[in-house]
C-alpha atoms as a PDB file:
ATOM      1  CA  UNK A   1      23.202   6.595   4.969  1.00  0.00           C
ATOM      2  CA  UNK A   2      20.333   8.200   3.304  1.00  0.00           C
ATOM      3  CA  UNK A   3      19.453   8.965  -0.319  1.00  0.00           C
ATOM      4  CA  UNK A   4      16.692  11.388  -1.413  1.00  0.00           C
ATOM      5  CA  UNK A   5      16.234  10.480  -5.201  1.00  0.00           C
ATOM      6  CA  UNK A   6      13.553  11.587  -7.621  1.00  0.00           C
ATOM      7  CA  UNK A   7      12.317  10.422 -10.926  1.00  0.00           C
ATOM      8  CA  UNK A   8       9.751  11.008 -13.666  1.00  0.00           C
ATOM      9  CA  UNK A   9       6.428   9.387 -12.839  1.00  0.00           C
ATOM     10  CA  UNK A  10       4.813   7.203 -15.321  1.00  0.00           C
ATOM     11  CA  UNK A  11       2.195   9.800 -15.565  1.00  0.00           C
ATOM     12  CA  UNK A  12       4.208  11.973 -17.941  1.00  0.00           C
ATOM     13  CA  UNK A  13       3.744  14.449 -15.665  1.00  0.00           C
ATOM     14  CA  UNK A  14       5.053  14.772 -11.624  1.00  0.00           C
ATOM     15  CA  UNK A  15       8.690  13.959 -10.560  1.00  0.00           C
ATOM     16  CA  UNK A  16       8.111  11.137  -7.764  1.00  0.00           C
ATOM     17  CA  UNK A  17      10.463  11.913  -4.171  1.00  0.00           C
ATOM     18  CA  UNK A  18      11.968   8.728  -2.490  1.00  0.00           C
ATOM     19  CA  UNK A  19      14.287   7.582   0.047  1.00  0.00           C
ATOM     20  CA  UNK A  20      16.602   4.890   0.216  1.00  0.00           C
ATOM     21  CA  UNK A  21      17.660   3.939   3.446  1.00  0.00           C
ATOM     22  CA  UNK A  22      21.105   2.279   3.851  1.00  0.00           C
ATOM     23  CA  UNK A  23      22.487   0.162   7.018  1.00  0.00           C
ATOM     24  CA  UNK A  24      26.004   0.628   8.417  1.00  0.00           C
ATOM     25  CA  UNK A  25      26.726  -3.186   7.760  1.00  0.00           C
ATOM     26  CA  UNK A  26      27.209  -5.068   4.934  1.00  0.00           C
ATOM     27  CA  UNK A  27      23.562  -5.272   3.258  1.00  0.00           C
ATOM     28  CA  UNK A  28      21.814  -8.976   3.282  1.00  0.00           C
ATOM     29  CA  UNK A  29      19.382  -7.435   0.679  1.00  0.00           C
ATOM     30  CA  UNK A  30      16.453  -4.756  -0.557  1.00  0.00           C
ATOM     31  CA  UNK A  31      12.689  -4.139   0.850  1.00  0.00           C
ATOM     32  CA  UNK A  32      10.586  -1.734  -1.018  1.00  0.00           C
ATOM     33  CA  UNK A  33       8.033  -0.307   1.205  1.00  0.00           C
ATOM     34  CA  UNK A  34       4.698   0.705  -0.652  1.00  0.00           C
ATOM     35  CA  UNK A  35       3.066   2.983   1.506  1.00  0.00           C
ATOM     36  CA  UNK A  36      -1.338   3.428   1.437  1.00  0.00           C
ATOM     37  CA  UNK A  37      -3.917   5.796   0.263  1.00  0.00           C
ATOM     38  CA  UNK A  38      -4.150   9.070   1.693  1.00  0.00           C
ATOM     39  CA  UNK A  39      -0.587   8.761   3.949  1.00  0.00           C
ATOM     40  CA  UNK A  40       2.945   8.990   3.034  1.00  0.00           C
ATOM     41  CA  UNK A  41       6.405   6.941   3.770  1.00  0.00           C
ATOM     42  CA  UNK A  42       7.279   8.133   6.722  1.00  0.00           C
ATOM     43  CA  UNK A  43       4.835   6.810   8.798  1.00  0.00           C
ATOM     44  CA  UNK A  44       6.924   3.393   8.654  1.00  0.00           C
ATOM     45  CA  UNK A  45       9.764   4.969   9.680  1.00  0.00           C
ATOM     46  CA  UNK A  46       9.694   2.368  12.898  1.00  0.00           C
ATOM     47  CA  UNK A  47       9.125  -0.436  10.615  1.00  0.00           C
ATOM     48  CA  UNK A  48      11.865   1.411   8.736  1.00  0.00           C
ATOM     49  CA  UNK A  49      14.394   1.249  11.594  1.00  0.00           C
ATOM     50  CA  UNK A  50      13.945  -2.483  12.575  1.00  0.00           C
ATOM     51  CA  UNK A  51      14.583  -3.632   8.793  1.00  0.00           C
ATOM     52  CA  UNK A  52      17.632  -1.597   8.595  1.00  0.00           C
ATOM     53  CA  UNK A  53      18.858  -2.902  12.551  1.00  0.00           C
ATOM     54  CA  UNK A  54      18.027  -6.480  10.393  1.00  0.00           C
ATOM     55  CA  UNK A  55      20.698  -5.220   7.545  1.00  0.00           C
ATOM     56  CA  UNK A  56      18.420  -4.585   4.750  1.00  0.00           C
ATOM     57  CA  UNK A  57      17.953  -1.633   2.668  1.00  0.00           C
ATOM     58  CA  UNK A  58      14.681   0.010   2.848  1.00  0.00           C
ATOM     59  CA  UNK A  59      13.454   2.165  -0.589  1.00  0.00           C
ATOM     60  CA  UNK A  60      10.443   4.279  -0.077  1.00  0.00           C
ATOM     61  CA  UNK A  61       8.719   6.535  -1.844  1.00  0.00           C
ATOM     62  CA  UNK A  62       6.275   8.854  -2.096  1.00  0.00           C
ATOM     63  CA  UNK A  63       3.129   8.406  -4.663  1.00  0.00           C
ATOM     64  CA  UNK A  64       1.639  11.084  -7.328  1.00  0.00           C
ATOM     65  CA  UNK A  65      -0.932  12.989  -5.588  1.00  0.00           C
ATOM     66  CA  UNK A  66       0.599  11.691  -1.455  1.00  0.00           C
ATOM     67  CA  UNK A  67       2.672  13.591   0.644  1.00  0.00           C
ATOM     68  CA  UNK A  68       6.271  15.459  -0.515  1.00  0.00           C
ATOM     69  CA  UNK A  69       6.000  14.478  -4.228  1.00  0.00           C
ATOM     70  CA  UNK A  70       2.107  15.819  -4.194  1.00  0.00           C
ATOM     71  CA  UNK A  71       3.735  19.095  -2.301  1.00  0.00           C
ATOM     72  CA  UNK A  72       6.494  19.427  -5.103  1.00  0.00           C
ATOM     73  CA  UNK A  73       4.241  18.737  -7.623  1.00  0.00           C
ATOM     74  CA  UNK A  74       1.316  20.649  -6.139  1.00  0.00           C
ATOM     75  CA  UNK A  75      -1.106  17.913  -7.282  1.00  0.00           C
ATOM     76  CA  UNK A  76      -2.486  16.884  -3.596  1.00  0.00           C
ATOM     77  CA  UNK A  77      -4.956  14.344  -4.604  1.00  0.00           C
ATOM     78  CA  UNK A  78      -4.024  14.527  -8.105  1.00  0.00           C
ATOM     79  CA  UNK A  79      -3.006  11.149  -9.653  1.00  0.00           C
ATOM     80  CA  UNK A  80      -2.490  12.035 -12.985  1.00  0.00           C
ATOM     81  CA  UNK A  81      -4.493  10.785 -16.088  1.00  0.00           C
ATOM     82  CA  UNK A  82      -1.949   7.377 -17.159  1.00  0.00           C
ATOM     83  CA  UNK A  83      -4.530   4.959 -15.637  1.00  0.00           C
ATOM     84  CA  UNK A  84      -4.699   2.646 -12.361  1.00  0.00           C
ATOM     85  CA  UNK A  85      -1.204   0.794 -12.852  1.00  0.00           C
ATOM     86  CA  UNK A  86       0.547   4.594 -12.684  1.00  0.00           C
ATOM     87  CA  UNK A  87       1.372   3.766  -9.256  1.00  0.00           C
ATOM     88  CA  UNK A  88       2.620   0.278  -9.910  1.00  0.00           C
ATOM     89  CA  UNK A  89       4.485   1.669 -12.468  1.00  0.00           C
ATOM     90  CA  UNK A  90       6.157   3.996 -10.784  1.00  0.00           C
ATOM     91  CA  UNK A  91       7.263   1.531  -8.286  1.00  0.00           C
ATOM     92  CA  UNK A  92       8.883  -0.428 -11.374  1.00  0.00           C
ATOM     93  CA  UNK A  93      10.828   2.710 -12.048  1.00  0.00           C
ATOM     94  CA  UNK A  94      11.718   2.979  -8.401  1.00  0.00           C
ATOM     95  CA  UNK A  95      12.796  -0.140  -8.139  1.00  0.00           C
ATOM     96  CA  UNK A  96      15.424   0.201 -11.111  1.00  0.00           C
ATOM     97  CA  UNK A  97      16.917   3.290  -9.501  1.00  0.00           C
ATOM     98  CA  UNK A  98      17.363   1.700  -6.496  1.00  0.00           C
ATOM     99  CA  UNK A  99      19.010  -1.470  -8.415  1.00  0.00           C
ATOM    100  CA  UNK A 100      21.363   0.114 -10.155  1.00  0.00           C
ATOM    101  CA  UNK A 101      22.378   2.316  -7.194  1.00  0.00           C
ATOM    102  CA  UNK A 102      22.519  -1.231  -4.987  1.00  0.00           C
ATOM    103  CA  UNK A 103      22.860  -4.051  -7.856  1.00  0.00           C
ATOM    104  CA  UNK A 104      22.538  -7.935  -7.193  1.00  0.00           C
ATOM    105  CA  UNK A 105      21.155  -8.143  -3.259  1.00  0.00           C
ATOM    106  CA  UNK A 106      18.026 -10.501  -2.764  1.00  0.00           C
ATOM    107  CA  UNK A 107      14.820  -7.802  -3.472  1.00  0.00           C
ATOM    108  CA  UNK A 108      12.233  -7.933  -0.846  1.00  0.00           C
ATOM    109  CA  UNK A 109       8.789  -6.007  -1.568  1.00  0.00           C
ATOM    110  CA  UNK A 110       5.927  -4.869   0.900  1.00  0.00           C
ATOM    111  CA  UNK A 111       3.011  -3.191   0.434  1.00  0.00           C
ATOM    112  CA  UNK A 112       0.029  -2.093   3.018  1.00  0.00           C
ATOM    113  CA  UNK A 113      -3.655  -1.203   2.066  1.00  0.00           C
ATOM    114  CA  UNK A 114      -3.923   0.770  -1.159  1.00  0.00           C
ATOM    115  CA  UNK A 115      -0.007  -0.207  -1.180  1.00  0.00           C
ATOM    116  CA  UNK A 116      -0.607  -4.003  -0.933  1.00  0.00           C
ATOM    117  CA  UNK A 117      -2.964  -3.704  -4.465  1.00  0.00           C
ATOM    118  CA  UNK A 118      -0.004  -1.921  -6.068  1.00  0.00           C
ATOM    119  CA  UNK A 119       2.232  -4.519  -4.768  1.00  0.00           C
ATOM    120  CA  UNK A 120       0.087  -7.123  -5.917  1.00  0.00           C
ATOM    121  CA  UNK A 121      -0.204  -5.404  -9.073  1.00  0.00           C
ATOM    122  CA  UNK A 122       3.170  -5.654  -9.272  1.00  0.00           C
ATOM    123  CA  UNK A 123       3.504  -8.897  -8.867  1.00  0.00           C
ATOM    124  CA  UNK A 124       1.535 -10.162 -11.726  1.00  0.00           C
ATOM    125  CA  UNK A 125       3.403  -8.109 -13.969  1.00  0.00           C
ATOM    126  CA  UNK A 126       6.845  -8.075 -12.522  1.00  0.00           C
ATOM    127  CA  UNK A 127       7.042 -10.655  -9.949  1.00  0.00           C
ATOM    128  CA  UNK A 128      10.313 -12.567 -11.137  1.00  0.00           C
ATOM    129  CA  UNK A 129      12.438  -9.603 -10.298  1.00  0.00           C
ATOM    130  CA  UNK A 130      11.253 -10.471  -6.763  1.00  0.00           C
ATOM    131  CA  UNK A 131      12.703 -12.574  -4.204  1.00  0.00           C
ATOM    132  CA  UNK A 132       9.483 -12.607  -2.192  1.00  0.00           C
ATOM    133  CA  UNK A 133       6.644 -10.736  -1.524  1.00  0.00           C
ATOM    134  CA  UNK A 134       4.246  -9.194   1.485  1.00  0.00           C
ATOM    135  CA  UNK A 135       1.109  -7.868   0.932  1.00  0.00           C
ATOM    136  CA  UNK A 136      -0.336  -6.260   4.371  1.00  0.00           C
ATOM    137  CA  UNK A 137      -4.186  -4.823   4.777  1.00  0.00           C
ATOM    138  CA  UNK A 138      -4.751  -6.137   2.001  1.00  0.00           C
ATOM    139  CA  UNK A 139      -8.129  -7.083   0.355  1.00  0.00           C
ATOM    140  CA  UNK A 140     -10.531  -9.690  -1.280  1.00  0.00           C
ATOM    141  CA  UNK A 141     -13.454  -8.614  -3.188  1.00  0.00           C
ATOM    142  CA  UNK A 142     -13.830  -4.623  -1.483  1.00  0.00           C
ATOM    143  CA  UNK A 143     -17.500  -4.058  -0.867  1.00  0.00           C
ATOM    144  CA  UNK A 144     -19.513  -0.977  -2.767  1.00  0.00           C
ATOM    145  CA  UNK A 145     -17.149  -0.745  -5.381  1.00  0.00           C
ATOM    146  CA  UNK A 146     -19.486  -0.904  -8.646  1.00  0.00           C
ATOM    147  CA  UNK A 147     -21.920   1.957  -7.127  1.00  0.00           C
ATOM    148  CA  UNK A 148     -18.825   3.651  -6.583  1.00  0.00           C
ATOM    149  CA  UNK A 149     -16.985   3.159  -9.929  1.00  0.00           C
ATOM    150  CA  UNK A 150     -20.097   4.378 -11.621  1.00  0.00           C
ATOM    151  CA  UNK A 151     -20.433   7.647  -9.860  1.00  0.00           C
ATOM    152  CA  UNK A 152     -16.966   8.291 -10.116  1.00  0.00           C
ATOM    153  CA  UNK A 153     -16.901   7.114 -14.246  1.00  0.00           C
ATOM    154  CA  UNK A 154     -20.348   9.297 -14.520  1.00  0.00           C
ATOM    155  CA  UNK A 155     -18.721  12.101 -12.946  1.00  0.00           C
ATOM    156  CA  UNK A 156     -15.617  11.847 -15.034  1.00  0.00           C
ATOM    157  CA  UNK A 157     -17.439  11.879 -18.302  1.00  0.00           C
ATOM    158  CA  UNK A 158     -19.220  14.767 -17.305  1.00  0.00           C
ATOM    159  CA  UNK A 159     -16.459  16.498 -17.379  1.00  0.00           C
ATOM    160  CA  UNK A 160     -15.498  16.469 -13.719  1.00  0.00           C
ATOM    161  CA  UNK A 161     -12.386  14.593 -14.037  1.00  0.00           C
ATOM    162  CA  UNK A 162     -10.236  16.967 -11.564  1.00  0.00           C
ATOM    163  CA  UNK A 163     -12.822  17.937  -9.322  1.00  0.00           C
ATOM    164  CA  UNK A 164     -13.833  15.973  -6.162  1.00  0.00           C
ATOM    165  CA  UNK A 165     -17.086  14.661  -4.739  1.00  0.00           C
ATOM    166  CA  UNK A 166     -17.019  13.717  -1.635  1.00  0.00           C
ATOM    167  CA  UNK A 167     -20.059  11.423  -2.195  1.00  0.00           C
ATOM    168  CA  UNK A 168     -17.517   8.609  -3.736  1.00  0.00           C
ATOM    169  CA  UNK A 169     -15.991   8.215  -0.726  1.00  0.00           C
ATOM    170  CA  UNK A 170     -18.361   8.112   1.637  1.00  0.00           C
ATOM    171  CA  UNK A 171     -19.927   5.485  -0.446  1.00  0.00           C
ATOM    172  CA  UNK A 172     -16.460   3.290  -0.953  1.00  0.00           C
ATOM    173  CA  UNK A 173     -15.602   3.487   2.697  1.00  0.00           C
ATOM    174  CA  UNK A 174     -18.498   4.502   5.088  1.00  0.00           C
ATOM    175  CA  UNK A 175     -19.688   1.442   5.726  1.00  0.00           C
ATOM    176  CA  UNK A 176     -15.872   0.819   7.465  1.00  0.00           C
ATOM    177  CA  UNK A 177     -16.851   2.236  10.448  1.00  0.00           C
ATOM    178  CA  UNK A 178     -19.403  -0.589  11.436  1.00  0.00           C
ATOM    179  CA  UNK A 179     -17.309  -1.889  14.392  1.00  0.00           C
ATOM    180  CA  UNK A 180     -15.915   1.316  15.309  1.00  0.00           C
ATOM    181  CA  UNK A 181     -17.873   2.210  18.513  1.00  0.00           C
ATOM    182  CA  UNK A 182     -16.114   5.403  19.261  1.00  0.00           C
ATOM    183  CA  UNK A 183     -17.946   6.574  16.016  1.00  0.00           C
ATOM    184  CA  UNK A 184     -16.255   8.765  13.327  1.00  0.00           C
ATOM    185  CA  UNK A 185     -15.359  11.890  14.817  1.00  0.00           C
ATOM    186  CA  UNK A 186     -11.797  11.883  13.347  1.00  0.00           C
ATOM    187  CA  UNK A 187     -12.988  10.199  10.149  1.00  0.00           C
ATOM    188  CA  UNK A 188      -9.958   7.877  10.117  1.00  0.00           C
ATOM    189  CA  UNK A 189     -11.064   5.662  13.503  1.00  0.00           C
ATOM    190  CA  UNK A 190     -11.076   2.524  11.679  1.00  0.00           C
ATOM    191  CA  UNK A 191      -7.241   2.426  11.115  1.00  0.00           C
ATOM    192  CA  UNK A 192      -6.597   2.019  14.692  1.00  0.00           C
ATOM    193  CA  UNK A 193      -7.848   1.689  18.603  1.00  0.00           C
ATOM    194  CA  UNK A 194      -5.193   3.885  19.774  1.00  0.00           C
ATOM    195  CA  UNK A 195      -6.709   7.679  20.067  1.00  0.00           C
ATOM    196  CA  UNK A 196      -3.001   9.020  19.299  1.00  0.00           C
ATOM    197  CA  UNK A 197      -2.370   7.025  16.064  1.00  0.00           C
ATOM    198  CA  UNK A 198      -5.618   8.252  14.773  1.00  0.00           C
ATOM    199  CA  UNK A 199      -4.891  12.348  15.964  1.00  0.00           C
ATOM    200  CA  UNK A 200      -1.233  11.441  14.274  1.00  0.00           C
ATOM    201  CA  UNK A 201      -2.937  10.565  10.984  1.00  0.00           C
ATOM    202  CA  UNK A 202      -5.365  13.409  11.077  1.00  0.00           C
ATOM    203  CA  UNK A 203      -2.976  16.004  11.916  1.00  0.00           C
ATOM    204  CA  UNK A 204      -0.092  15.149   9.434  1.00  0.00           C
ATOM    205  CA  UNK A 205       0.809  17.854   7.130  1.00  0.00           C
ATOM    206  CA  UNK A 206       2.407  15.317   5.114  1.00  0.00           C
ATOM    207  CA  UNK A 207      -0.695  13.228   5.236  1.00  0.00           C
ATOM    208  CA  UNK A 208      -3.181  13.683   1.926  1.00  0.00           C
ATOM    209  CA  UNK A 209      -6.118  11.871   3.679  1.00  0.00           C
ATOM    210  CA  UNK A 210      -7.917  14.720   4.917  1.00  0.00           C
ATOM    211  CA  UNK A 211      -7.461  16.730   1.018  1.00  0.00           C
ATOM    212  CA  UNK A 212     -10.108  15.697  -1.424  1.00  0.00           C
ATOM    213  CA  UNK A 213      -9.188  12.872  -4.014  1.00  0.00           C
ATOM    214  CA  UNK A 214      -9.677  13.904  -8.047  1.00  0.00           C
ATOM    215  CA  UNK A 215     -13.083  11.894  -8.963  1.00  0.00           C
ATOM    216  CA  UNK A 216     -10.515  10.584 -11.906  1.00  0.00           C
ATOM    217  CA  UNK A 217      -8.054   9.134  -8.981  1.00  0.00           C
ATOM    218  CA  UNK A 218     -11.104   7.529  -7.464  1.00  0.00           C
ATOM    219  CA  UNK A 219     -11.813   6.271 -10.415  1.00  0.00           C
ATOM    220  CA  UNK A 220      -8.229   4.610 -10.843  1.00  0.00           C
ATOM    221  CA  UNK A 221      -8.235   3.724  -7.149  1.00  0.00           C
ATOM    222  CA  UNK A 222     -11.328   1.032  -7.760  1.00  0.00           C
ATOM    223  CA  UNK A 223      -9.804  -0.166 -10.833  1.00  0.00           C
ATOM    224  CA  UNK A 224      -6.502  -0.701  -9.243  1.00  0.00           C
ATOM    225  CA  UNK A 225      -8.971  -3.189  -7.013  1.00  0.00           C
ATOM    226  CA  UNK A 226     -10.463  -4.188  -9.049  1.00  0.00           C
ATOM    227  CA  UNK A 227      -7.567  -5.585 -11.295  1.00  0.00           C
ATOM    228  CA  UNK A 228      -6.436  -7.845  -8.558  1.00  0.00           C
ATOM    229  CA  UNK A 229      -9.425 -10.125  -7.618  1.00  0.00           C
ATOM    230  CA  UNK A 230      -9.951 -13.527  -8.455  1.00  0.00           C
ATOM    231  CA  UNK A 231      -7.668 -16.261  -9.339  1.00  0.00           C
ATOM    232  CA  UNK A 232      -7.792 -15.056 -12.520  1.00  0.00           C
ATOM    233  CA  UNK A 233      -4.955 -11.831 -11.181  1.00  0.00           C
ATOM    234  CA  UNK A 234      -3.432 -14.884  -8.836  1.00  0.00           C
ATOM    235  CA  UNK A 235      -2.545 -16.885 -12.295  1.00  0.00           C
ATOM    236  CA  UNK A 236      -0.660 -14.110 -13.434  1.00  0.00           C
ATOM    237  CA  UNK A 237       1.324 -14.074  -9.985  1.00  0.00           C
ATOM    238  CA  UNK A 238       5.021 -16.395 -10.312  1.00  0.00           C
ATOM    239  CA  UNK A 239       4.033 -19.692  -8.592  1.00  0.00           C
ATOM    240  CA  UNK A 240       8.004 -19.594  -7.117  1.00  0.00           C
ATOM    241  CA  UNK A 241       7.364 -16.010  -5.404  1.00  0.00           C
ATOM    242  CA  UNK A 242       6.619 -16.782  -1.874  1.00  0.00           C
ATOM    243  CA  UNK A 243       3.980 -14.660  -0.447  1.00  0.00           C
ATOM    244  CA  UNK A 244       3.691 -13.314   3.121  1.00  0.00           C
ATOM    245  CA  UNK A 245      -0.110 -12.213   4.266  1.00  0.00           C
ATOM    246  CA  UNK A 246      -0.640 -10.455   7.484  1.00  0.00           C
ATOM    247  CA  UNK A 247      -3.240  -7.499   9.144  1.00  0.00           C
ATOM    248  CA  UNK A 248      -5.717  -7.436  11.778  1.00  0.00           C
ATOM    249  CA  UNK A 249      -8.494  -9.528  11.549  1.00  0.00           C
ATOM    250  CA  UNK A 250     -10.805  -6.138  12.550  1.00  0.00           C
ATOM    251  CA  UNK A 251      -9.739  -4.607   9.705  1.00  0.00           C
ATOM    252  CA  UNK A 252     -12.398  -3.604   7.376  1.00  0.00           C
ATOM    253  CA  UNK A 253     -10.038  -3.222   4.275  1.00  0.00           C
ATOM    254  CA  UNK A 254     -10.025  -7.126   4.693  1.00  0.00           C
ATOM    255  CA  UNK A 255     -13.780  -7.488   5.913  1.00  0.00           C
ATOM    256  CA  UNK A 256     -13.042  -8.454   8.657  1.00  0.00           C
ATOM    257  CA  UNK A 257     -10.648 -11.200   7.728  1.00  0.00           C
ATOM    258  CA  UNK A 258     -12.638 -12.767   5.452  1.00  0.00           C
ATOM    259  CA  UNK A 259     -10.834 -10.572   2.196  1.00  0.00           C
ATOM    260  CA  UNK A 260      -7.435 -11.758   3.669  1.00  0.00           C
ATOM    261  CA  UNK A 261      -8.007 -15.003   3.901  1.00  0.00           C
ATOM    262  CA  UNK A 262     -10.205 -14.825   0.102  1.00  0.00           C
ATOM    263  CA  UNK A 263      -7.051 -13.199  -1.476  1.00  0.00           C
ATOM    264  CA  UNK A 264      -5.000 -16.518   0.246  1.00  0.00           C
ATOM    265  CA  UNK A 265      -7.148 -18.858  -1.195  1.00  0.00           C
ATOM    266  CA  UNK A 266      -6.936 -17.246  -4.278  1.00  0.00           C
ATOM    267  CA  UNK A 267      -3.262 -17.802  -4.448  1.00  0.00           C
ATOM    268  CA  UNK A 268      -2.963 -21.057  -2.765  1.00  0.00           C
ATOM    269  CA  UNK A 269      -5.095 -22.796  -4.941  1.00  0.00           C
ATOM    270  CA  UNK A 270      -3.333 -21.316  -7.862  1.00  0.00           C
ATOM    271  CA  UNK A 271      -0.727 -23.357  -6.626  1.00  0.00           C
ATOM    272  CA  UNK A 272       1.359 -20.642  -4.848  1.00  0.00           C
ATOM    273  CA  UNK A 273       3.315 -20.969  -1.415  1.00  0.00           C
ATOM    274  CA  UNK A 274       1.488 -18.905   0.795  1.00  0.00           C
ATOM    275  CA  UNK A 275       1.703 -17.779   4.453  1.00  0.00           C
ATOM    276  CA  UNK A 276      -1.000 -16.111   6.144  1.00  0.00           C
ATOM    277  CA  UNK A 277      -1.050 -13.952   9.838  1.00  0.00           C
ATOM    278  CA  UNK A 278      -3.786 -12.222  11.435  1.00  0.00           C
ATOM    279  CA  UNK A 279      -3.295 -10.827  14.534  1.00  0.00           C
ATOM    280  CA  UNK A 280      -6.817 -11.266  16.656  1.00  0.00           C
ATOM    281  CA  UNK A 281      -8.613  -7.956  17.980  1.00  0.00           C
ATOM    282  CA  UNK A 282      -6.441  -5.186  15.779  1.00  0.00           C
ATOM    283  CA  UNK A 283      -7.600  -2.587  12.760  1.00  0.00           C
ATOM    284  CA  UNK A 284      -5.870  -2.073  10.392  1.00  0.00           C
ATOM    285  CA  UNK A 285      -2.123  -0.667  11.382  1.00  0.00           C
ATOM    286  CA  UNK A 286      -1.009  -3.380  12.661  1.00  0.00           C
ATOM    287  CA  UNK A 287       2.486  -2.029  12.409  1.00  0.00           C
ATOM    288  CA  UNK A 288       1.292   1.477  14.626  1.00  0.00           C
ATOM    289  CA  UNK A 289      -0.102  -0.168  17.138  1.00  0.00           C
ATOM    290  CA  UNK A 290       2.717  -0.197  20.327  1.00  0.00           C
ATOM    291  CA  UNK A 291       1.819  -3.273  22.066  1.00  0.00           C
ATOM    292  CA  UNK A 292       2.119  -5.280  18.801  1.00  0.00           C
ATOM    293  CA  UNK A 293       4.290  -3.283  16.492  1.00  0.00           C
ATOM    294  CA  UNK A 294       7.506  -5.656  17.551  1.00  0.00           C
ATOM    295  CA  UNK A 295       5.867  -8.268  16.779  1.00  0.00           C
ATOM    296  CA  UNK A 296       5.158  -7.485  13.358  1.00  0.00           C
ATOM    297  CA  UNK A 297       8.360  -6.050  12.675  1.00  0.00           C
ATOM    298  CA  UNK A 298       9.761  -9.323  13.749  1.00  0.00           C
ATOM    299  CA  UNK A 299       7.104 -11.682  11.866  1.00  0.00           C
ATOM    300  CA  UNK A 300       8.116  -9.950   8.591  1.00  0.00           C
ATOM    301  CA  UNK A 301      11.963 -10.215   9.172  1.00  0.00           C
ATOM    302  CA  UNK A 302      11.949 -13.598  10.464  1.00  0.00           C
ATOM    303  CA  UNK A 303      10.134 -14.496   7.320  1.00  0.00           C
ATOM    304  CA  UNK A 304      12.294 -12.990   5.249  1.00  0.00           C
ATOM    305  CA  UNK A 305      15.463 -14.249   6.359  1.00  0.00           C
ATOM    306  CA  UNK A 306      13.499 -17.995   5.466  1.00  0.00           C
ATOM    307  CA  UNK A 307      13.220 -16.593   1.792  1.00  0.00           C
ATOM    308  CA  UNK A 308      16.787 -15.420   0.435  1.00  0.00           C
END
């Protein structure tokens, strides 16, 4: 079964579009899947199908500015002005509709790149209405951010709010391509080896990657990193959530491993119960690439049948 609900952003502004995907078995509980920059929902739809096979519930949506809420809303790129938890909040509101659709079940949440710093996010603020917690791609300290946070604050104060330079992203995420020897033809070569998950991502209609991002979302998008380094974020984080880490260790979004293992030690020795997976060699889909995409599927679900 399959539920297409929508509900106001915390913006004040867009209606958000989400799914809730429903087994044909008696449910053994809830995963909210938290999607990254630039993409949309559906490209975990595989991920999607082994959690339901597992009997859980899978709730997606789409964020403000990404995919079919930024086509209903006709706000590609477009954020909103609420601030760098509108995301996180949103996912709060998601996660209430889903609730009282599918009340009581053990709640799962899982977030990759851009969606594993709302999920974190998340989890300082509203991590005991979790029953655990995975944050994939994810990041330590990001390099370039405070060049980039200035251009993008002195461009917003200028009065350039909703316009987009493209000079804040090449400075937040050109350096990502340093161990990318095919180059950057595509632009989008450091999310994965595989020449047909790149020309995928590039040629989504659904996909906002390739349509300019508001300076103001920029803006939002550092902060949002920027609220969820140090222990000082990891203090905020339950010490009873259990917390799953996994991506590639050639992923740049986690230098390299070195952010992954940063945002682990972070948590750890803020006394939370921490696992922590990379898989050698990959970018950073690990759950697109085919010859390890099982694997994944299966290293989150056997986790989370340890946790309820």
């Amino acid at each position: 079964m399959l539920h297409e609900v929508k509900f106001a952003s915390s913006n004040g502004r867009d209606e958000v579009t989400g799914w809730i995907y429903v087994p044909a078995c008696e449910p053994v509980g809830i995963f909210q899947l938290i999607h990254g920059f630039g993409e949309h929902s559906r490209r975990y739809f595989h991920m999607i199908v082994a959690l339901m096979d597992a009997g859980y519930i899978v709730a997606a949506n789409d964020h403000v500015g990404h995919g079919a809420t930024a086509i209903a809303n006709d706000t590609w790129g477009d954020w909103g002005d609420a601030g760098p938890h509108t995301m996180m909040e949103d996912e709060k509101l998601f996660h209430d509709v889903v609730c009282e659709k599918y009340p009581d079940l053990p709640y799962f949440m899982f977030g990759h790149s851009m969606g594993s710093m709302i999920a974190r996010d998340f989890s300082a603020k509203y991590g005991d209405l979790l029953t655990a917690v995975i944050y994939c791609g994810t990041t330590g300290v990001f390099e370039s951010t405070a060049e980039a946070r200035k251009m993008a604050d002195d461009l917003v104060k200028a009065g350039k709010a909703h316009e987009s330079d493209p000079a804040i992203t090449a400075q937040l995420f050109g350096w990502m391509f340093s161990r990318c020897p095919e180059g950057a033809k595509l632009g989008n070569e450091w999310i994965c080896h595989d020449p047909w998950v790149q020309k995928d991502h590039a040629e989504d209609p659904f996909d906002a990657f390739t349509h300019p991002t508001h300076n103001i979302s920029m803006r939002d998008f550092i902060d949002m990193m920027l609220c969820i380094e140090g222990p000082e974020w990891a203090e905020k984080v339950p010490t009873s959530l259990p917390i799953l880490l996994i991506a590639g260790d050639q992923d740049p979004v986690g230098c390299f491993g070195e952010g992954v293992y940063q945002c682990a030690n972070w948590l750890t020795n803020t006394g939370h119960d921490v696992t922590t997976q990379l898989w050698s060699g990959y970018r950073h889909e690990i759950h697109n690439y085919d010859d390890i995409k099982f694997d994944v599927e299966e290293t989150i679900i056997e986790w989370l049948s340890l946790q309820a």
